[in-house]
Structure formats: structure tokens, C-alpha cells
N, C-alpha and C. Protein backbone atom coordinates (compact mmCIF):
# COMPACT_ATOMS: atom_id res chain seq x y z
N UNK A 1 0.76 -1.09 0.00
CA UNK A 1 0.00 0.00 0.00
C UNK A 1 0.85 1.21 0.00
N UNK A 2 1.49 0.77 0.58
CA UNK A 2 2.62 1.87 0.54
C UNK A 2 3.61 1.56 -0.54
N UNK A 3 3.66 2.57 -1.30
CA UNK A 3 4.30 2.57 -2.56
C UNK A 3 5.64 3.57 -1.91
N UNK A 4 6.62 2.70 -2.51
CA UNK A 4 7.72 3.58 -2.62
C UNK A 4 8.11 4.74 -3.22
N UNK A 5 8.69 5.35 -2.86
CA UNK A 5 8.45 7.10 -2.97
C UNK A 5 9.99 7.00 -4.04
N UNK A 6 9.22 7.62 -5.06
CA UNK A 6 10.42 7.81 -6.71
C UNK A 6 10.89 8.99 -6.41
N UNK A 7 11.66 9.31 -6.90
CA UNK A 7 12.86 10.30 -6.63
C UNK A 7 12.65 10.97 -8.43
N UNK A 8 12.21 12.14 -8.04
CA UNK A 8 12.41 12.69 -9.50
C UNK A 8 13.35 13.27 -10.13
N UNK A 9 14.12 12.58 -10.82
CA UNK A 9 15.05 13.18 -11.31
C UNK A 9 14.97 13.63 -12.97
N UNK A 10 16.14 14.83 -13.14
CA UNK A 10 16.37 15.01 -14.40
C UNK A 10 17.12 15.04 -15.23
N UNK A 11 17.06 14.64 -16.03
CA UNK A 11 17.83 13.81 -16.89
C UNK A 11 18.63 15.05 -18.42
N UNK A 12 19.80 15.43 -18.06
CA UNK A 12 20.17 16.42 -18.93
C UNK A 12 20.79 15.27 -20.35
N UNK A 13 19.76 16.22 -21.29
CA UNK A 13 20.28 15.39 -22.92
C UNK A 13 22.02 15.08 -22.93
N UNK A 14 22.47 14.50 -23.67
CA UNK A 14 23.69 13.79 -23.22
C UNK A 14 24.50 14.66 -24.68
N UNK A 15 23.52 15.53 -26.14
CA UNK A 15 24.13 16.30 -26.78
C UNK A 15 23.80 17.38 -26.82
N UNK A 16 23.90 18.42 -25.94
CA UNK A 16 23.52 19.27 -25.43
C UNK A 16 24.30 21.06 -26.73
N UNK A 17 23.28 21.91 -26.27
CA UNK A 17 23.98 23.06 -26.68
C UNK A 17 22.81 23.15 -27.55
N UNK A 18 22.76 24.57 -27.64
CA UNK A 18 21.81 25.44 -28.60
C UNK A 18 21.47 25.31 -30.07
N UNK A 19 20.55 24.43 -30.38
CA UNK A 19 20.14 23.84 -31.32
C UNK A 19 20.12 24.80 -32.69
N UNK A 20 20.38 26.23 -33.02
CA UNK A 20 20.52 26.64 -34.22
C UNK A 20 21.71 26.67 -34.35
N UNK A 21 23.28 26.81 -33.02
CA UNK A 21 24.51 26.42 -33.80
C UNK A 21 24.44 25.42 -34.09
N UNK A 22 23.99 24.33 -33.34
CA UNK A 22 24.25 23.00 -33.66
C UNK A 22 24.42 22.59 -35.32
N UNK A 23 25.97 22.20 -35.68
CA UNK A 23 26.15 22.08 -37.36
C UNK A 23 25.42 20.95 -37.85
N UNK A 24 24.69 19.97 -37.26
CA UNK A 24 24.18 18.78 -38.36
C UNK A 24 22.74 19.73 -38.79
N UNK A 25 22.21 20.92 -37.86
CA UNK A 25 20.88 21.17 -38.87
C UNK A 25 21.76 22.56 -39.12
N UNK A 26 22.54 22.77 -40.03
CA UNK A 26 22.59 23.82 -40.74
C UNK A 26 21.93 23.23 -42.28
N UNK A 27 21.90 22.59 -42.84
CA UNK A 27 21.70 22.62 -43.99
C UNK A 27 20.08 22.80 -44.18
N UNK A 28 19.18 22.49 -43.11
CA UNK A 28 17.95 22.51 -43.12
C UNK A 28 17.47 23.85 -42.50
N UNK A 29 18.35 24.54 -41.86
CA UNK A 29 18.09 25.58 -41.56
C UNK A 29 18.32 26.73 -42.63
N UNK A 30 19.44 26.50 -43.70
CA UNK A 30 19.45 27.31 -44.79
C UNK A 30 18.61 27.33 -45.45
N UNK A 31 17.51 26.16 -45.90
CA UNK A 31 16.93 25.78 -46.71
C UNK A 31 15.77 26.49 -46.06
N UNK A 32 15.28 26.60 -44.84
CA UNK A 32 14.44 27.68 -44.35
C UNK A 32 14.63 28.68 -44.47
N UNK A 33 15.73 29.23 -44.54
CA UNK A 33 16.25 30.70 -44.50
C UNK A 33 15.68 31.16 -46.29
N UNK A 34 16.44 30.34 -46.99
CA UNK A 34 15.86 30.77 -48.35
C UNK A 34 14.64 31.04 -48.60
N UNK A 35 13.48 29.56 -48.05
CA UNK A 35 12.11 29.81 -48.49
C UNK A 35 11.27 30.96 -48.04
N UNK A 36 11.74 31.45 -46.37
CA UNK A 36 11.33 32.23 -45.79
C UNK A 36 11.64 33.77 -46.58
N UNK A 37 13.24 33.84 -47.00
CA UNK A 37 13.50 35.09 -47.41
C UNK A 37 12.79 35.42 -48.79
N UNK A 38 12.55 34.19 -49.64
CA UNK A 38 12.06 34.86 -50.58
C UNK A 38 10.68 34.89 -50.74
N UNK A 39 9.59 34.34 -50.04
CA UNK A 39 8.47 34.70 -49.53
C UNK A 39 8.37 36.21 -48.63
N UNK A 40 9.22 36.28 -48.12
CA UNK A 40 9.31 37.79 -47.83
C UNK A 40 9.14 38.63 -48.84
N UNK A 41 10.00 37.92 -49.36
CA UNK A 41 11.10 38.99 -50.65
C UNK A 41 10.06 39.05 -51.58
N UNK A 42 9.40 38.62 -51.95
CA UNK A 42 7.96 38.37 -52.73
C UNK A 42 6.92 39.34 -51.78
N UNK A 43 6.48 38.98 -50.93
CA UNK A 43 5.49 39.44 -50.04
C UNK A 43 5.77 41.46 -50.24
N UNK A 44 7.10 41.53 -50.13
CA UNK A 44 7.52 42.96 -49.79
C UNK A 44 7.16 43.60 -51.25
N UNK A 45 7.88 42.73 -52.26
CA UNK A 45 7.73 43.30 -53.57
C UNK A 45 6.66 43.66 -54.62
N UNK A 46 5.48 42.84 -54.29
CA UNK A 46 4.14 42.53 -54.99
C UNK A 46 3.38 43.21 -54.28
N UNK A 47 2.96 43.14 -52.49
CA UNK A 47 2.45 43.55 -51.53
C UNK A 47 2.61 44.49 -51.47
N UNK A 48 3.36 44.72 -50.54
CA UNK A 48 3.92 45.65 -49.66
C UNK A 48 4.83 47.42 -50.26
N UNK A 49 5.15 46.83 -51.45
CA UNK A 49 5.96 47.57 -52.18
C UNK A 49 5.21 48.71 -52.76
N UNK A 50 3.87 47.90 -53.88
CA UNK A 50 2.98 49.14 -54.16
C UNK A 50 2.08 49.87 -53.02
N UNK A 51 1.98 49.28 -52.06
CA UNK A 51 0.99 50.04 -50.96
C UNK A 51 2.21 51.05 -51.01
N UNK A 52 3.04 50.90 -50.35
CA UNK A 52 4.11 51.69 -49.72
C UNK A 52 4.32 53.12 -50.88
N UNK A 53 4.47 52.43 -51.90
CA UNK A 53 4.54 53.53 -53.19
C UNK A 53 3.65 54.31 -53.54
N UNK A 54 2.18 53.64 -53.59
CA UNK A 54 1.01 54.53 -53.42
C UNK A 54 0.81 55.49 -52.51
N UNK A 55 1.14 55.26 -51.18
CA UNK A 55 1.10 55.86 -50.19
C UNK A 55 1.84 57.15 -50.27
N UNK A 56 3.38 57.20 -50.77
CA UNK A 56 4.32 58.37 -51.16
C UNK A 56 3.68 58.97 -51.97
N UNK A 57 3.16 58.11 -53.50
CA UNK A 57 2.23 58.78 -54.47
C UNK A 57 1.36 59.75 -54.29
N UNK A 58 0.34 59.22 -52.81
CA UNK A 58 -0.82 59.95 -52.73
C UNK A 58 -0.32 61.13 -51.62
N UNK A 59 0.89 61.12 -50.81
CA UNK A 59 1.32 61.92 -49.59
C UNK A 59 1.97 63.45 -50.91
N UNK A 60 2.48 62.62 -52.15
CA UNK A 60 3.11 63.80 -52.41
C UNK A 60 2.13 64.54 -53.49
N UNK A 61 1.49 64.10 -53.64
CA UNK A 61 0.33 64.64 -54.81
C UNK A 61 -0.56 65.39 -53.61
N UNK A 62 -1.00 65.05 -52.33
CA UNK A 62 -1.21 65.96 -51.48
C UNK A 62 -0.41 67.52 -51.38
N UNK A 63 0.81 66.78 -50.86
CA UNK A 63 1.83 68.11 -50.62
C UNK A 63 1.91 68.86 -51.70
N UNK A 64 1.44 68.35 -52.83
CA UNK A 64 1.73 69.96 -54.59
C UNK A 64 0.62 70.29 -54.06
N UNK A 65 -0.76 69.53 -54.15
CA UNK A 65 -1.73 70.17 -54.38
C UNK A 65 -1.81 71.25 -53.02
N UNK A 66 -1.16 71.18 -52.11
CA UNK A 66 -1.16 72.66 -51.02
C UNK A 66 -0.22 72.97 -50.81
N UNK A 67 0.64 72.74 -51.64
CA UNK A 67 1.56 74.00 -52.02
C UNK A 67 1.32 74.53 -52.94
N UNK A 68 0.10 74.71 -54.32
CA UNK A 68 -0.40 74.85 -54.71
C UNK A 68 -1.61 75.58 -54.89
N UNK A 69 -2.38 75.51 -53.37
CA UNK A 69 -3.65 75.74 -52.83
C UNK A 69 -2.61 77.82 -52.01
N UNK A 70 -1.43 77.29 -51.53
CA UNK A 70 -1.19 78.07 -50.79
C UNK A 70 -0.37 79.11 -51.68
N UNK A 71 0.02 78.88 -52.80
CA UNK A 71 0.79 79.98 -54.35
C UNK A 71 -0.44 80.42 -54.27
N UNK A 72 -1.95 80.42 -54.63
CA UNK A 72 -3.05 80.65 -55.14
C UNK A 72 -3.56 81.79 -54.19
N UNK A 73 -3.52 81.30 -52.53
CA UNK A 73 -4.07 81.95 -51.71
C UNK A 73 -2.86 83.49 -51.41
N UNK A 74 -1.62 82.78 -51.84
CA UNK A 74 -0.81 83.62 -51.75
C UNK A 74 -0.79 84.86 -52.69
N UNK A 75 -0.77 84.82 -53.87
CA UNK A 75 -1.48 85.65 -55.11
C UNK A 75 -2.96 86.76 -54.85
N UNK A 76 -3.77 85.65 -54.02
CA UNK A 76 -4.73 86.21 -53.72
C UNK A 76 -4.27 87.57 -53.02
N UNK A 77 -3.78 87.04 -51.44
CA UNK A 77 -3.57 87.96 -50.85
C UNK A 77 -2.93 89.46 -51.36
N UNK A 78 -1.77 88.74 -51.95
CA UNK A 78 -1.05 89.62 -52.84
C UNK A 78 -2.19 90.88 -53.82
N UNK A 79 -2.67 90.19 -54.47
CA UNK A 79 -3.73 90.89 -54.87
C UNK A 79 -4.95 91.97 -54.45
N UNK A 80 -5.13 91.16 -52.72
CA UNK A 80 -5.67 91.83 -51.67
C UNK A 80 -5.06 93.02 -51.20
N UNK A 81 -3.84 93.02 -51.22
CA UNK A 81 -2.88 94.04 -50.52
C UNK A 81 -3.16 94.93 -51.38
N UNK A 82 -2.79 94.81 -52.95
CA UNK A 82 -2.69 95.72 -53.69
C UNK A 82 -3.58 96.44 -53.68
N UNK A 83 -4.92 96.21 -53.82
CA UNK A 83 -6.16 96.59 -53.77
C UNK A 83 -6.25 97.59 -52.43
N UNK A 84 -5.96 97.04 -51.79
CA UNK A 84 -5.81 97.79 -50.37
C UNK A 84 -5.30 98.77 -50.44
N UNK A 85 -3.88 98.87 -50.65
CA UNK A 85 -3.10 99.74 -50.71
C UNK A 85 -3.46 100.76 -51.89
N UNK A 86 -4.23 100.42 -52.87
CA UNK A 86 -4.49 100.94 -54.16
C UNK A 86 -5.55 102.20 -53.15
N UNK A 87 -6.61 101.65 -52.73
CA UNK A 87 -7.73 102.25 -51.79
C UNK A 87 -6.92 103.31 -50.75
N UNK A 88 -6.42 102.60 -49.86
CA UNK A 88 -5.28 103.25 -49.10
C UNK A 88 -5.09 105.04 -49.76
N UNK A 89 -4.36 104.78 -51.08
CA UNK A 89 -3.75 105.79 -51.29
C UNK A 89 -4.65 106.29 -52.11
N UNK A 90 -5.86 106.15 -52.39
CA UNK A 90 -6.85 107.22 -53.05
C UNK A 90 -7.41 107.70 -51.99
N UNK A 91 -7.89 107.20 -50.86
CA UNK A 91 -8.35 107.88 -49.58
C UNK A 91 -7.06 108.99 -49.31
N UNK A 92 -6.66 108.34 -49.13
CA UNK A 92 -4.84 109.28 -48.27
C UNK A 92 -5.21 110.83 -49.67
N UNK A 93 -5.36 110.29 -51.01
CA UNK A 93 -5.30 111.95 -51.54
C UNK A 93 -6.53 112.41 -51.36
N UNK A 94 -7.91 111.31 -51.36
CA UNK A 94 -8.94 112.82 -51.09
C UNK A 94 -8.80 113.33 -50.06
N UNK A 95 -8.55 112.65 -48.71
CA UNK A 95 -8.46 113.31 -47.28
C UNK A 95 -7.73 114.92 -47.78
N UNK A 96 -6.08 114.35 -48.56
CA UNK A 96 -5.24 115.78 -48.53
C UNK A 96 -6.09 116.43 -49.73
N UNK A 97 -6.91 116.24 -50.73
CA UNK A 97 -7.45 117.37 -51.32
C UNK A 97 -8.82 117.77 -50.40
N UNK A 98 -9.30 117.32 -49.80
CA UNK A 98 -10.54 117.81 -49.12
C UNK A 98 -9.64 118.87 -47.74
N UNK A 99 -8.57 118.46 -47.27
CA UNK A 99 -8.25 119.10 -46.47
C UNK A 99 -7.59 120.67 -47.26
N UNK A 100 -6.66 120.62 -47.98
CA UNK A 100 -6.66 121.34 -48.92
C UNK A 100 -7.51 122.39 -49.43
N UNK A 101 -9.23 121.67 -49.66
CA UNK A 101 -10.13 122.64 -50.10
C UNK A 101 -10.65 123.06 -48.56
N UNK A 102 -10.74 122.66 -47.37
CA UNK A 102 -10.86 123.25 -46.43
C UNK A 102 -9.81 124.10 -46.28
N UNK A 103 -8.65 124.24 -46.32
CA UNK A 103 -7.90 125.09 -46.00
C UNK A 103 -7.91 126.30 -47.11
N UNK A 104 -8.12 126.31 -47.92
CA UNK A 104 -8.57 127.38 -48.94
C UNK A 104 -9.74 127.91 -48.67
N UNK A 105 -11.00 126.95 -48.38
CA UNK A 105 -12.05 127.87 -47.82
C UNK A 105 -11.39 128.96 -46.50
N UNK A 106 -11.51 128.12 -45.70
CA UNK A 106 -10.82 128.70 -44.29
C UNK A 106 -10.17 130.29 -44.55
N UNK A 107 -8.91 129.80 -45.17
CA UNK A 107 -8.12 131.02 -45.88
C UNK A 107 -8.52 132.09 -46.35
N UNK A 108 -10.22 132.29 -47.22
CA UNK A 108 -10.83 132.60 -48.02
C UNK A 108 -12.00 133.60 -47.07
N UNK A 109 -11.91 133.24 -45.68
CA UNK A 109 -13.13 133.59 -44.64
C UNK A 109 -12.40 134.28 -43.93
N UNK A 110 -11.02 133.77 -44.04
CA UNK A 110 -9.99 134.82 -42.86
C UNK A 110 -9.54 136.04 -43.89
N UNK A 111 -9.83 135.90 -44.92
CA UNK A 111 -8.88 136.93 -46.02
C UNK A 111 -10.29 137.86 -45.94
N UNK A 112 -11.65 137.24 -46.03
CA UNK A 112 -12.69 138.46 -46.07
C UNK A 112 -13.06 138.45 -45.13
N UNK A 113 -12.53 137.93 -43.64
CA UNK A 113 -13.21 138.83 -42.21
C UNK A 113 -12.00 139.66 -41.92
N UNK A 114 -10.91 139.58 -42.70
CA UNK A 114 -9.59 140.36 -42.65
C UNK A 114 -9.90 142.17 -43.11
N UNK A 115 -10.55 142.07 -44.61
CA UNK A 115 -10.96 142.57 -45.26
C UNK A 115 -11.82 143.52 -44.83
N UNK A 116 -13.24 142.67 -44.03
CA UNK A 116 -14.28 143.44 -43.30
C UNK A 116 -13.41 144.43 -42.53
N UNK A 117 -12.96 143.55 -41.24
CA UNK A 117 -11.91 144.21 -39.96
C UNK A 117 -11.47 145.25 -40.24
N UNK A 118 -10.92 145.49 -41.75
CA UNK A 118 -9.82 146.66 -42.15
C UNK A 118 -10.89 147.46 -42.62
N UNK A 119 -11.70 147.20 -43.39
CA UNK A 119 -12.92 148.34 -43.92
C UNK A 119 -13.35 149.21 -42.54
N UNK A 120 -14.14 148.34 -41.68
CA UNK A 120 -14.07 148.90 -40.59
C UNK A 120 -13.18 149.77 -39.56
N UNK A 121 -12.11 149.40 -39.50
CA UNK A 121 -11.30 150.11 -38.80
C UNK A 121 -11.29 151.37 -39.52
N UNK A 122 -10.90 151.14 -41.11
CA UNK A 122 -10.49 152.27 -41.97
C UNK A 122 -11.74 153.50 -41.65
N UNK A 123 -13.06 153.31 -41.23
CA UNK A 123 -14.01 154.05 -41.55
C UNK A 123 -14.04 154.46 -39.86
N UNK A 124 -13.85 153.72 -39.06
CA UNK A 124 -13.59 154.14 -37.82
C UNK A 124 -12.42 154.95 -37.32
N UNK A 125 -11.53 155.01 -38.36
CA UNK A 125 -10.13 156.07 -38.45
C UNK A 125 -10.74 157.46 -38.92
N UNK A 126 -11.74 157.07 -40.19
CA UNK A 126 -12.35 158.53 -41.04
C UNK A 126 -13.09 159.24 -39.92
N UNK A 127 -13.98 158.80 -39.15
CA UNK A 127 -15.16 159.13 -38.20
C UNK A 127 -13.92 159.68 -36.99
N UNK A 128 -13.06 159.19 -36.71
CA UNK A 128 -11.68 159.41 -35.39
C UNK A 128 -11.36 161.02 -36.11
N UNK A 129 -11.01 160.81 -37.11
CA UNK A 129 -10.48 162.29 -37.45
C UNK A 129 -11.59 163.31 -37.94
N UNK A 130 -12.70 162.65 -38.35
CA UNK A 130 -13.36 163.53 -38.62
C UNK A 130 -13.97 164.43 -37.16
N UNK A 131 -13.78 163.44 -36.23
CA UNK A 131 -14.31 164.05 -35.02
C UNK A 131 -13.10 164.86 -34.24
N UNK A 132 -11.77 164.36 -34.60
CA UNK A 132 -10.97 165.30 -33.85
C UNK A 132 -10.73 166.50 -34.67
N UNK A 133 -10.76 166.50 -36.34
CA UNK A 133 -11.03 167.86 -37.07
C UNK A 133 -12.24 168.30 -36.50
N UNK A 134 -13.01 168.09 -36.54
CA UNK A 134 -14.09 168.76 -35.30
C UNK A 134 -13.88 169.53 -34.12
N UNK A 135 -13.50 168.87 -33.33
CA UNK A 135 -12.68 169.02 -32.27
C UNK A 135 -12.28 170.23 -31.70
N UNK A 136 -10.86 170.32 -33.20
CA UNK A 136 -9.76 170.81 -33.22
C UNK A 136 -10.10 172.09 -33.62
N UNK A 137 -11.42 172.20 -34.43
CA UNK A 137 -11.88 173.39 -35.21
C UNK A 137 -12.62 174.09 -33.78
N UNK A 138 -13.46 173.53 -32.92
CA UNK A 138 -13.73 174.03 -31.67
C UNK A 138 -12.92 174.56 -30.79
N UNK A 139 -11.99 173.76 -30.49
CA UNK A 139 -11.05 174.37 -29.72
C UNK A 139 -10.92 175.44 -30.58
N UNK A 140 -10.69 175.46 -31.67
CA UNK A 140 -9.73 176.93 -31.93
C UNK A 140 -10.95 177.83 -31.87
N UNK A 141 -11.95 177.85 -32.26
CA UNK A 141 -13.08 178.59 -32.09
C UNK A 141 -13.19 179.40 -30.41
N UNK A 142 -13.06 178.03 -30.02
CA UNK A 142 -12.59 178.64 -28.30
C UNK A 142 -11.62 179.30 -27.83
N UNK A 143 -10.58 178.62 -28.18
CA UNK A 143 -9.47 179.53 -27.82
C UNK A 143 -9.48 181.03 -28.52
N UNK A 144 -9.71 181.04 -29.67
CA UNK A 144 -10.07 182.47 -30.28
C UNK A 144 -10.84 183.19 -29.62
N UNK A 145 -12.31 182.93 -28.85
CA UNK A 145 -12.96 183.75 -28.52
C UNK A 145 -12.60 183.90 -26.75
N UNK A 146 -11.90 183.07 -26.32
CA UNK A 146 -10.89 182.99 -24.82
C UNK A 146 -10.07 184.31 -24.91
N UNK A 147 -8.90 184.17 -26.21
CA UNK A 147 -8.03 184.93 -26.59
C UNK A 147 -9.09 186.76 -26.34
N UNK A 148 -10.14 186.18 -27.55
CA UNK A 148 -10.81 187.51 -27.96
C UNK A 148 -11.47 188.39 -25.80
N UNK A 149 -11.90 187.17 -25.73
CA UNK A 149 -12.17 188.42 -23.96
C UNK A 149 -11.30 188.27 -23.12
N UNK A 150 -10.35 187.79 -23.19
CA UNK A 150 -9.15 188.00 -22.00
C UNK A 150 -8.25 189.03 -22.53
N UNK A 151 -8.18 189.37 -24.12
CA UNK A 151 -7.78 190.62 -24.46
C UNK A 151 -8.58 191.80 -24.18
N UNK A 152 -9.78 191.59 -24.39
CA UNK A 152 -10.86 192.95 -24.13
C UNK A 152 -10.80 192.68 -22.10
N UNK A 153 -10.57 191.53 -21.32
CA UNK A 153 -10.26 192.06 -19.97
C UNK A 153 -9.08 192.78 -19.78
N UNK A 154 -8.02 192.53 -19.95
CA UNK A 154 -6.82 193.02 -19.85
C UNK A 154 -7.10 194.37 -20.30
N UNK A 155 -6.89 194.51 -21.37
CA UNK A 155 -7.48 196.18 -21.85
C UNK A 155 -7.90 196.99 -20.66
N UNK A 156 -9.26 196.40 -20.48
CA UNK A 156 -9.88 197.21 -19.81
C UNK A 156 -9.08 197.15 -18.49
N UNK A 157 -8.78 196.31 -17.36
CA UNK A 157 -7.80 196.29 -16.39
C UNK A 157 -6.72 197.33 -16.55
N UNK A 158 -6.24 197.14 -17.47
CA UNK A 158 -4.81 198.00 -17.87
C UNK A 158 -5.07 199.56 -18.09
N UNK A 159 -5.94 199.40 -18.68
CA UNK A 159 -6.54 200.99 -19.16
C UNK A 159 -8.15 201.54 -18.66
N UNK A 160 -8.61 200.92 -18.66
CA UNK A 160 -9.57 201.14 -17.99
C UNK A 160 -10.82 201.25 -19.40
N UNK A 161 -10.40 201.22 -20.36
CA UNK A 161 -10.90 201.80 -21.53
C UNK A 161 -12.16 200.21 -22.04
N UNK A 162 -13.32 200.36 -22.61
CA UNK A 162 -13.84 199.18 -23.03
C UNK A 162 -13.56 198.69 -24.55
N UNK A 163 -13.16 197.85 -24.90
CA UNK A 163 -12.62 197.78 -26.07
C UNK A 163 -13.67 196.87 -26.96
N UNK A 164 -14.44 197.12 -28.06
CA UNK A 164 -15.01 196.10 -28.83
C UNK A 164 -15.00 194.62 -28.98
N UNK A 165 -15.68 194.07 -29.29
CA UNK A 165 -15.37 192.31 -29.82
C UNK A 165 -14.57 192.48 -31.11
N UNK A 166 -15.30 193.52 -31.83
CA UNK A 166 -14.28 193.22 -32.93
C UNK A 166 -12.70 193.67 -33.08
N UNK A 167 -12.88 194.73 -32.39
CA UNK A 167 -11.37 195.41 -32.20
C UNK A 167 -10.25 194.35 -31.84
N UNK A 168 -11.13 193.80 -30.31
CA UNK A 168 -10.60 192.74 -29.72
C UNK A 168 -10.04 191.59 -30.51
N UNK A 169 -11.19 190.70 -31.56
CA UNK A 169 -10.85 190.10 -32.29
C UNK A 169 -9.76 190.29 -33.49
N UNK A 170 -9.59 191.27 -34.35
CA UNK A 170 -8.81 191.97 -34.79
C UNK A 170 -7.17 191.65 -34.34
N UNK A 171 -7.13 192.38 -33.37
CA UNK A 171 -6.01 192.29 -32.22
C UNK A 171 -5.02 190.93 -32.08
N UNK A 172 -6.20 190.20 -31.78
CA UNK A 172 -5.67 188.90 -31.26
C UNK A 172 -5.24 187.94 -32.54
N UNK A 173 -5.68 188.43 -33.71
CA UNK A 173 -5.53 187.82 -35.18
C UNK A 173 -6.21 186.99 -35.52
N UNK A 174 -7.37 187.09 -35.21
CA UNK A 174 -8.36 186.31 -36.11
C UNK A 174 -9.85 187.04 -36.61
């Protein structure tokens, strides 16, 4: 019933070492190497080859067509600018001819409120002298007839004598 107790042992192969150096299967291992490589070599060339080529085909027929897309947009812009700039500089001259014709009006309002100013003054100079020839003609009117009785006082002071206006006037030289 009791069974004797086996001892497990293990048993190392007696031609040991890593079975792809091992030289008796080289010749069967070349013979894999070939079938494998040129089933590759097939697989890569038929397969694999045109995907791969298509793929560059279609990546670089992408890349013209937007570099292509972007000459176009580039032109555009280009075109945009010009336009712009074209606008730009027709605004830029009406601004300076509108400013221009404002400044000529302007010029044109200061030259005839200049104009007025001086008319005026000029007629306010005529009326100045006409009022100090006025004036001037009074005073002497005055002073003449001042002259005329401070000569007829004196007279009489001095002499006692009454002397005329006209004598008086006479006298005094006028």
C-alpha cells in the first residue's frame, strides 16, 4: 500500500547546446532561410511595395496640391494688398485734397473777415479824425474867442478903456 516514494530526477540530454549552432541542422536551416526570405522577398515586392509607393504617391500629390492651394491663396492675398493699398492711397489723396479745399475755404473767410476788420477800422479812423477835425476846429473857435475876452479884460484892467469884440478880435488875429 505503501508505494515507494520515486525520486524525481532530471535527466540532462547527453548532446547538449543550442540547437541553431548546432552544425548537423545547418543545412535545413538554410533551406528555411531561403524559403522564408524569398516569400518575404515576394510578399515585400508585390504587396507591400505598391501600398508603400502609393502611399508616397498619394502623400506627395497631397503636398503639390497645397503647395499649390497656398501659391493661389498667396497671389490672392497679394492681390488683396494691392487693392488695399491701391484704396489706401486714393483715400490718403482725397483726405489731402478735401483738407486742402478746407484750407482754402478757411483762408478765403480769414482773407474776407480780414478785409471786413480793415474796412471797418479804416471808416472808424475817417469818423476818429473827422471828429478830432471837429474838435480841433472848436477848440480853436474857443481859444479864439478865450483869446478875444481876456484881451478885451486886460485892456480894460490896464486901461480902464472898453474895447469892442471886434477890435478885440482883430487884435488877437483872427
Amino acid at each position: 500500500m505503501a508505494e515507494p516514494a520515486h525520486t524525481a530526477t532530471t535527466e540532462v540530454p547527453k548532446e547538449g547546446g543550442f540547437p541553431p549552432f548546432d552544425t548537423t541542422t545547418f543545412p535545413s536551416q538554410l533551406f528555411w532561410l531561403g524559403i522564408t526570405f524569398a516569400f518575404l522577398f515576394t510578399v515585400v515586392w508585390r504587396v507591400a511595395g505598391p501600398r508603400i509607393n502609393g502611399a508616397i504617391t498619394s502623400r506627395r500629390g497631397a503636398i503639390n496640391s497645397a503647395i499649390a492651394e497656398a501659391a493661389k491663396a498667396r497671389a490672392e492675398a497679394q492681390s488683396a494688398q494691392a487693392g488695399y493699398e491701391t484704396a489706401l492711397a486714393t483715400a490718403r489723396s482725397r483726405a489731402n485734397a478735401l483738407a486742402e479745399e478746407t484750407r482754402q475755404s478757411l483762408n478765403g473767410e480769414i482773407a474776407k473777415a480780414k478785409a471786413e476788420a480793415d474796412a471797418e477800422a479804416a471808416k472808424a479812423m475817417h469818423d476818429a479824425d473827422t471828429r478830432i477835425t471837429a474838435t480841433r476846429e472848436t477848440a480853436k473857435a474857443n481859444v479864439a474867442v478865450a483869446a478875444r475876452d481876456a484881451a478885451i479884460a486886460i485892456v480894460e484892467r490896464l486901461t480902464g478903456d472898453k474895447v469892442s469884440s471886434q477890435d478885440a478880435a482883430k487884435a488877437v488875429g483872427n
